[in-house]
C-alpha atoms as a PDB file:
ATOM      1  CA  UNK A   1      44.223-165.574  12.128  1.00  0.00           C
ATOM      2  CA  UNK A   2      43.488-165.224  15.831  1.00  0.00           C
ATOM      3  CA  UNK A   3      40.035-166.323  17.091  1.00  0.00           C
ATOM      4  CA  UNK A   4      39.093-162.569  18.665  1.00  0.00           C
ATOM      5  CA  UNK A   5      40.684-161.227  15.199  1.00  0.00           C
ATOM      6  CA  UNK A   6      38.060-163.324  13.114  1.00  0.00           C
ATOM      7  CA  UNK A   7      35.213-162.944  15.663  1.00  0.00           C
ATOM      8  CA  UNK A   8      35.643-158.873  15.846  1.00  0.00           C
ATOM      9  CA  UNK A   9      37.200-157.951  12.588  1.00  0.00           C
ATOM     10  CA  UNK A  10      33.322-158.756  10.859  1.00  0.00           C
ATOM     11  CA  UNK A  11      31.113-157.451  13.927  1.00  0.00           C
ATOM     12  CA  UNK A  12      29.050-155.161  12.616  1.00  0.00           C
ATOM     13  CA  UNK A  13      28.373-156.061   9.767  1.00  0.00           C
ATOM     14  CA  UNK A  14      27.843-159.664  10.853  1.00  0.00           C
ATOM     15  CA  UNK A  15      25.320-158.091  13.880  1.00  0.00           C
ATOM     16  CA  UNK A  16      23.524-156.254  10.806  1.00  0.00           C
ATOM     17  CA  UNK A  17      23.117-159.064   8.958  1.00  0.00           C
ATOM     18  CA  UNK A  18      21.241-161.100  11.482  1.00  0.00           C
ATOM     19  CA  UNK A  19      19.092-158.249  12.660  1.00  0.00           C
ATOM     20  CA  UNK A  20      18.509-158.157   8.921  1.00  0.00           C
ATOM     21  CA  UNK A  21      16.908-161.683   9.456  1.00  0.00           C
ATOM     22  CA  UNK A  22      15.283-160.696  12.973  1.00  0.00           C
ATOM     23  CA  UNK A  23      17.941-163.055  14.572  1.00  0.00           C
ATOM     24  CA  UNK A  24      18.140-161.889  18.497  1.00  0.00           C
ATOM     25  CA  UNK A  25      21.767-163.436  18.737  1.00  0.00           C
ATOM     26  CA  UNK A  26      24.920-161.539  19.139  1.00  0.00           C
ATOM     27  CA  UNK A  27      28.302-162.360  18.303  1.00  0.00           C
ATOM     28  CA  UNK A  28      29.254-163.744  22.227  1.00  0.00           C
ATOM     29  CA  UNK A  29      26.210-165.770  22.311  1.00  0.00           C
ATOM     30  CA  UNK A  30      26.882-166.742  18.936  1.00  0.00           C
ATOM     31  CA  UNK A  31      30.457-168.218  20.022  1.00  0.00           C
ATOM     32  CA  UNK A  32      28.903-169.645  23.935  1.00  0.00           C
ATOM     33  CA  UNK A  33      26.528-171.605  21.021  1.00  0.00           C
ATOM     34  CA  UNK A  34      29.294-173.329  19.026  1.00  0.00           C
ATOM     35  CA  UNK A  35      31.319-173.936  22.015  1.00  0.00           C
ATOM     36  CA  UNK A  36      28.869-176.009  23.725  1.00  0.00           C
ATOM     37  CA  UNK A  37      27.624-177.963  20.195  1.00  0.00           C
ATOM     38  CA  UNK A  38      31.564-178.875  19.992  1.00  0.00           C
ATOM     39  CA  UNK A  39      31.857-179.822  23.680  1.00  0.00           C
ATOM     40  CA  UNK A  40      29.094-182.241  23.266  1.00  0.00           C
ATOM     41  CA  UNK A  41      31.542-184.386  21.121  1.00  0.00           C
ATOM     42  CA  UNK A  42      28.750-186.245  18.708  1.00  0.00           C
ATOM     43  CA  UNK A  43      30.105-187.386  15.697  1.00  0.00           C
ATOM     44  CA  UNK A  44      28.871-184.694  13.086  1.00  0.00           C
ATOM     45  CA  UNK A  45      30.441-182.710  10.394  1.00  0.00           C
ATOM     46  CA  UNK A  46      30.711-179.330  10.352  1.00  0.00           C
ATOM     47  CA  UNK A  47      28.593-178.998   7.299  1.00  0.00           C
ATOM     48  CA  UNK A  48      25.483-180.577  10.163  1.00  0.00           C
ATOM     49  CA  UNK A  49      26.130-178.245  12.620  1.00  0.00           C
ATOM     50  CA  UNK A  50      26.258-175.222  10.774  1.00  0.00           C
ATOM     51  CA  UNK A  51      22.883-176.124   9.557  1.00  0.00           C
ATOM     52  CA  UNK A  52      21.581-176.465  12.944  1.00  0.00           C
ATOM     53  CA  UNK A  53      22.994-172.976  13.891  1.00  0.00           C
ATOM     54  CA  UNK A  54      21.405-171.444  11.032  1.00  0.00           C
ATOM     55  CA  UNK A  55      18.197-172.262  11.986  1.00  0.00           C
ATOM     56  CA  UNK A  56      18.842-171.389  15.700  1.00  0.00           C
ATOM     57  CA  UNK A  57      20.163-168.225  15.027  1.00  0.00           C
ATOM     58  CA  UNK A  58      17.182-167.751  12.680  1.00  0.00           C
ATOM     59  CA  UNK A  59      14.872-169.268  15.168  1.00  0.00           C
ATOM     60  CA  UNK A  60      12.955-171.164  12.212  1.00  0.00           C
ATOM     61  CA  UNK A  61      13.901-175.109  12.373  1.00  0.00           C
ATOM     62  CA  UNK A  62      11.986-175.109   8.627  1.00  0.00           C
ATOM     63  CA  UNK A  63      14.873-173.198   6.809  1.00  0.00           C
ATOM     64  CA  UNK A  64      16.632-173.895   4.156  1.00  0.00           C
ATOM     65  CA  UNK A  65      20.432-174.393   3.818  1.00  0.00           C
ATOM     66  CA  UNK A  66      22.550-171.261   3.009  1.00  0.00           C
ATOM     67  CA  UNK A  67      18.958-169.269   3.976  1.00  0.00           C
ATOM     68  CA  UNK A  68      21.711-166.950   5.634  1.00  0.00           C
ATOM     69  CA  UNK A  69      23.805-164.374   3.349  1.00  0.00           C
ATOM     70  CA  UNK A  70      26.852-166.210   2.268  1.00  0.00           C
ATOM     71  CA  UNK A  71      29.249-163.837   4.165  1.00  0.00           C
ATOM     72  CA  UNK A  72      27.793-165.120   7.018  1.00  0.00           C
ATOM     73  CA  UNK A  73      27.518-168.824   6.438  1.00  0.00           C
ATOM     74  CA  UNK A  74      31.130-168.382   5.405  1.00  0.00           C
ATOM     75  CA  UNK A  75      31.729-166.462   8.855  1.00  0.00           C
ATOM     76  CA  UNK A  76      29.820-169.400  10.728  1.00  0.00           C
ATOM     77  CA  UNK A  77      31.648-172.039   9.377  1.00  0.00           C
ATOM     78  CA  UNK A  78      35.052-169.978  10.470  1.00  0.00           C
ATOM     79  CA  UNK A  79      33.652-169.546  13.703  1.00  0.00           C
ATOM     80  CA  UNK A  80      33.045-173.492  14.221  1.00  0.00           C
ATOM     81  CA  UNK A  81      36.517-174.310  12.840  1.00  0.00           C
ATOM     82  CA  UNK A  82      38.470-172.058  15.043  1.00  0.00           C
ATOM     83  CA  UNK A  83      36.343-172.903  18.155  1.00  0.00           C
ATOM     84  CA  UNK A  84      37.304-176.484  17.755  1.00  0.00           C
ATOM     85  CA  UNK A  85      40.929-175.538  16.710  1.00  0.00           C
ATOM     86  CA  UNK A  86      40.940-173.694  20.061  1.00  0.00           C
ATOM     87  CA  UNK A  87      39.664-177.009  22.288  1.00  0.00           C
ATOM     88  CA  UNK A  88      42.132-179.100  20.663  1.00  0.00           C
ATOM     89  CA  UNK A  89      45.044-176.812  20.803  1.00  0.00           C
ATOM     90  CA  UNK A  90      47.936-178.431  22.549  1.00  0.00           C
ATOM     91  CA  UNK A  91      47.969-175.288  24.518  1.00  0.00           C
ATOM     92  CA  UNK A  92      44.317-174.676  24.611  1.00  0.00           C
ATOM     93  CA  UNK A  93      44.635-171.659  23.412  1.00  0.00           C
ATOM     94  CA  UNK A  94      40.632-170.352  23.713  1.00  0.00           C
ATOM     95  CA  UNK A  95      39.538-166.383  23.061  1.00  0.00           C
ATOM     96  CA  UNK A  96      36.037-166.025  24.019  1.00  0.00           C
ATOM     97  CA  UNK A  97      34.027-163.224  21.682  1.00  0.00           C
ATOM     98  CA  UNK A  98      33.253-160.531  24.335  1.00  0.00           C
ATOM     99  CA  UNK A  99      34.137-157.231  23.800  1.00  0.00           C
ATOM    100  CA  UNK A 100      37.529-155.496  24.963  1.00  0.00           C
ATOM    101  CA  UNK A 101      38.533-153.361  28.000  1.00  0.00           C
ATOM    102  CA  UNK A 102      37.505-150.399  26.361  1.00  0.00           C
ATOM    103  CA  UNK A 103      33.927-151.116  26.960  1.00  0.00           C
ATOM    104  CA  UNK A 104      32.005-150.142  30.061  1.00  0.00           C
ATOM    105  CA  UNK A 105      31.805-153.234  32.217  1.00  0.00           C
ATOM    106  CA  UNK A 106      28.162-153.500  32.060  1.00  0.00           C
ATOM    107  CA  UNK A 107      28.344-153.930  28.189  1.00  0.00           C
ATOM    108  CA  UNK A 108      30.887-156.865  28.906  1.00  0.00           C
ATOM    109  CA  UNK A 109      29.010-158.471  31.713  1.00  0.00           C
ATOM    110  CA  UNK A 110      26.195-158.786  29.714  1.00  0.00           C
ATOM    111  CA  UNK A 111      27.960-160.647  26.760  1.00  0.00           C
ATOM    112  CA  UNK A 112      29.229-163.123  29.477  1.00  0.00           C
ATOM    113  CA  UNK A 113      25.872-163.484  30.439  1.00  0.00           C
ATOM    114  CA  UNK A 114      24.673-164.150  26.570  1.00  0.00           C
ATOM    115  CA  UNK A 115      27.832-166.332  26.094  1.00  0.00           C
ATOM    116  CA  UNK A 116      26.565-168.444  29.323  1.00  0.00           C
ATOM    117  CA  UNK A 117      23.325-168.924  27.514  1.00  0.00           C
ATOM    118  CA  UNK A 118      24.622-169.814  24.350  1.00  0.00           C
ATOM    119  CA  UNK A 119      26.977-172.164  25.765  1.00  0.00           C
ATOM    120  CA  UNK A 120      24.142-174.273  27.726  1.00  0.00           C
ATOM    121  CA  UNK A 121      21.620-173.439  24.777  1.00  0.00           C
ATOM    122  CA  UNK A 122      24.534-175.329  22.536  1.00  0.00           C
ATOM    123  CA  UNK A 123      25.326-178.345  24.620  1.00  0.00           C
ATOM    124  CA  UNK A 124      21.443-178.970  24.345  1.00  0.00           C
ATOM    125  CA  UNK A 125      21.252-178.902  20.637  1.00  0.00           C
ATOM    126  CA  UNK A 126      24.365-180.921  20.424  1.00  0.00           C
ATOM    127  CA  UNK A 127      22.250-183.589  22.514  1.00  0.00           C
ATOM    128  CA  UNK A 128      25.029-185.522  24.439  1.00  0.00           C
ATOM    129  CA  UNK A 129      24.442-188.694  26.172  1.00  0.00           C
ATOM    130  CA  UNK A 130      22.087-187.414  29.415  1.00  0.00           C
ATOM    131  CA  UNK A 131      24.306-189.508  31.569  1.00  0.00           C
ATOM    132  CA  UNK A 132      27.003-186.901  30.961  1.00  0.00           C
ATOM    133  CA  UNK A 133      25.265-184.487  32.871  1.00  0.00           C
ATOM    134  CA  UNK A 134      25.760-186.241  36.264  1.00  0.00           C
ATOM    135  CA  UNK A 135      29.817-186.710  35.974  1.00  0.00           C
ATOM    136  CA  UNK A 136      31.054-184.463  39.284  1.00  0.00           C
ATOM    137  CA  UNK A 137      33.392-182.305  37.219  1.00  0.00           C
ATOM    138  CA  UNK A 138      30.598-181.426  33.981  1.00  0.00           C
ATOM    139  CA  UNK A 139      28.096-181.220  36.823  1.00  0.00           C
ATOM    140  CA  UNK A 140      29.813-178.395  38.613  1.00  0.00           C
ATOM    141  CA  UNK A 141      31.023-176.531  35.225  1.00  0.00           C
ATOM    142  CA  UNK A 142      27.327-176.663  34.237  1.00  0.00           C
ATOM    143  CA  UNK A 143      26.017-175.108  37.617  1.00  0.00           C
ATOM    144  CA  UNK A 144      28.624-172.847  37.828  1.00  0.00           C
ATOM    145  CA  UNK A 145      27.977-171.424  33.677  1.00  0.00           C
ATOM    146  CA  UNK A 146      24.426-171.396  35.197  1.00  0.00           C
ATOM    147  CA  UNK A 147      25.146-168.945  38.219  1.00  0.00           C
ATOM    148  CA  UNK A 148      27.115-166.741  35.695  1.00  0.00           C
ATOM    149  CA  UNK A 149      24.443-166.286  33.118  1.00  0.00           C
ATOM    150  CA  UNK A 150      22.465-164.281  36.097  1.00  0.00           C
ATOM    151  CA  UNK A 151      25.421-162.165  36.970  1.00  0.00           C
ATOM    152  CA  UNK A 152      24.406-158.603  38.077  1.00  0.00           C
ATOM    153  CA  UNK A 153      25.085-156.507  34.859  1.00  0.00           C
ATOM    154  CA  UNK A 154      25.154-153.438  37.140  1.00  0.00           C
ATOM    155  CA  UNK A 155      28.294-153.398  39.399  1.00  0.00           C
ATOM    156  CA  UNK A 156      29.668-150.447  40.842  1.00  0.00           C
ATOM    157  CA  UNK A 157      33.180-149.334  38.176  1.00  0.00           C
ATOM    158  CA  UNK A 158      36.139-149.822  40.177  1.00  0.00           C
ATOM    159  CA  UNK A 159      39.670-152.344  40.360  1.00  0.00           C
ATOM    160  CA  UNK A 160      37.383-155.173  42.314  1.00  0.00           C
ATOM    161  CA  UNK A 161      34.571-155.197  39.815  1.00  0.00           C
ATOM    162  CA  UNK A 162      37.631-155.705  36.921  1.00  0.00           C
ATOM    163  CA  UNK A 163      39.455-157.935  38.634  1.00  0.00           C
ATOM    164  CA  UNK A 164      36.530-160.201  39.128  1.00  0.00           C
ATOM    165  CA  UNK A 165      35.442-159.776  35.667  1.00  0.00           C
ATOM    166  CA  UNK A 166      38.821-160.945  34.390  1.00  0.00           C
ATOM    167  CA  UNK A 167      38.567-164.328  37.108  1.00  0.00           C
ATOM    168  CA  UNK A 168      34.992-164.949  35.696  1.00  0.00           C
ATOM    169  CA  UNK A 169      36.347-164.768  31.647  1.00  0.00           C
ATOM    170  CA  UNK A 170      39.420-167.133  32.767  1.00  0.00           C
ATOM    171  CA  UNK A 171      36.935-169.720  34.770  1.00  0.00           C
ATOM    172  CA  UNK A 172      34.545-170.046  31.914  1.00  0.00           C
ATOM    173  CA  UNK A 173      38.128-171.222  29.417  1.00  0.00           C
ATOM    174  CA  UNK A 174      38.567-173.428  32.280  1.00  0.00           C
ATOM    175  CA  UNK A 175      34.947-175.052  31.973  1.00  0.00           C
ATOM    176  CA  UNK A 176      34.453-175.208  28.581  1.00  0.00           C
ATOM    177  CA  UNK A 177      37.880-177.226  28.492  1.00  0.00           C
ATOM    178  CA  UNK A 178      36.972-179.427  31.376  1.00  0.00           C
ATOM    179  CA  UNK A 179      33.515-179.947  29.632  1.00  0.00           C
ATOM    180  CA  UNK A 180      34.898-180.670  26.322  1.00  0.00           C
ATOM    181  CA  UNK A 181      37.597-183.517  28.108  1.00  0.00           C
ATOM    182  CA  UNK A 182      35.078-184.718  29.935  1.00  0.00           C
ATOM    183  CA  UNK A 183      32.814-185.695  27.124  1.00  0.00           C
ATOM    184  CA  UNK A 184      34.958-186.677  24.802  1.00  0.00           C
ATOM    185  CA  UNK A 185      36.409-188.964  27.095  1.00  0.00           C
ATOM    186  CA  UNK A 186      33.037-190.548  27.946  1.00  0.00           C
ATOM    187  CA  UNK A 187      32.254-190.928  23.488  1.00  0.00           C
ATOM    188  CA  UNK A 188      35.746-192.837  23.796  1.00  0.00           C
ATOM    189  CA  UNK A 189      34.453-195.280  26.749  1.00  0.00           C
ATOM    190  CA  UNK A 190      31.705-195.728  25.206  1.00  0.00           C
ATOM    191  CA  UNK A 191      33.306-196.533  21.873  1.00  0.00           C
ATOM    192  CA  UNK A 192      32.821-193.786  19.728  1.00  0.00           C
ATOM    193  CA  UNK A 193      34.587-191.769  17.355  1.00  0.00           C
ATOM    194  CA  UNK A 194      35.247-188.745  19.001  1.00  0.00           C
ATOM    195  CA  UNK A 195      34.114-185.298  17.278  1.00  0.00           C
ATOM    196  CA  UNK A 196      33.558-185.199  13.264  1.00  0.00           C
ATOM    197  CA  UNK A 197      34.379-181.570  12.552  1.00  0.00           C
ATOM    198  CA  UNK A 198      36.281-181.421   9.431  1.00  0.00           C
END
């Protein structure tokens, strides 16, 4: 199953379930989240990480495991999978969770804004080295993410406003990839095992 396939094929009933638990997430941000924990590289299991999600998405660090329906543990844990499956992918074959053409383009510009937050929300909860943060190439990708997440929601509809929505999608695959490289390549210098999800 395709990555948008399993991201949109449980949206609304996924979006009612958190609301359900006064979560404030949605499904982009969701994905930006588990994207940047991955890209961090520290050696944790997926069982970790989906606990730290939960109580993220939750916003209550005192939860308990599985406080979340099971659907949606279930979906969480599919989410995590595929995002990695996506990083390593010989191809890199990454679909970021934002909604399709057939939405108004101030509905999609704002869940590239969320995913933006997400992502640098993520890569703080995954708590990489802080000497990461000054590589050139990680430092750019990280200022760049930043400058997205304030986009202006409210562009005028035409070909330009599409095209550069399209440019914007493509350069945030290209970060997250350099970001995940990046990082993993520093766990290897350093000498660890790089990544744990399994």
């Amino acid at each position: 199953m395709a990555l948008k396939e399993l991201a949109f094929e449980q949206w609304d009933s996924l979006s009612a379930l958190l609301e359900s638990y006064h979560s404030a997430y949605g499904l982009s941000e969701i994905q930006g989240l588990c994207l940047g924990v991955i890209c961090t590289g520290r050696h944790k299991d997926i069982g970790y990480w989906q606990i730290q999600l939960e109580k993220t998405l939750l916003d209550d660090p005192d939860i308990l495991v599985n406080a979340l329906p099971q659907e949606c543990v279930d979906w969480l844990k599919k989410l995590l999978t595929h995002c990695f499956q996506a990083l390593t992918h010989p191809h890199f074959e990454l679909d970021l969770c934002l909604p399709d053409d057939t939405v108004p383009i101030e509905t999609r510009l704002q869940a590239v804004s969320d995913w933006c937050k997400g992502f640098i929300f993520g890569l703080g909860l995954g708590g990489p080295d802080v000497s990461i943060w000054s590589q050139p190439n990680i430092k750019e990708a990280l200022e760049d993410i930043a400058q997205i997440q304030k986009i202006d929601t409210q562009p005028a509809e035409n070909q330009e406003s599409e095209k550069d929505y399209i440019e914007l999608v493509e350069y945030l695959k290209i970060a997250t990839f350099v970001i995940f490289e990046e990082c993993s390549e520093s766990l290897i210098l350093q000498g660890q095992s790089n990544h744990g999800l399994h």
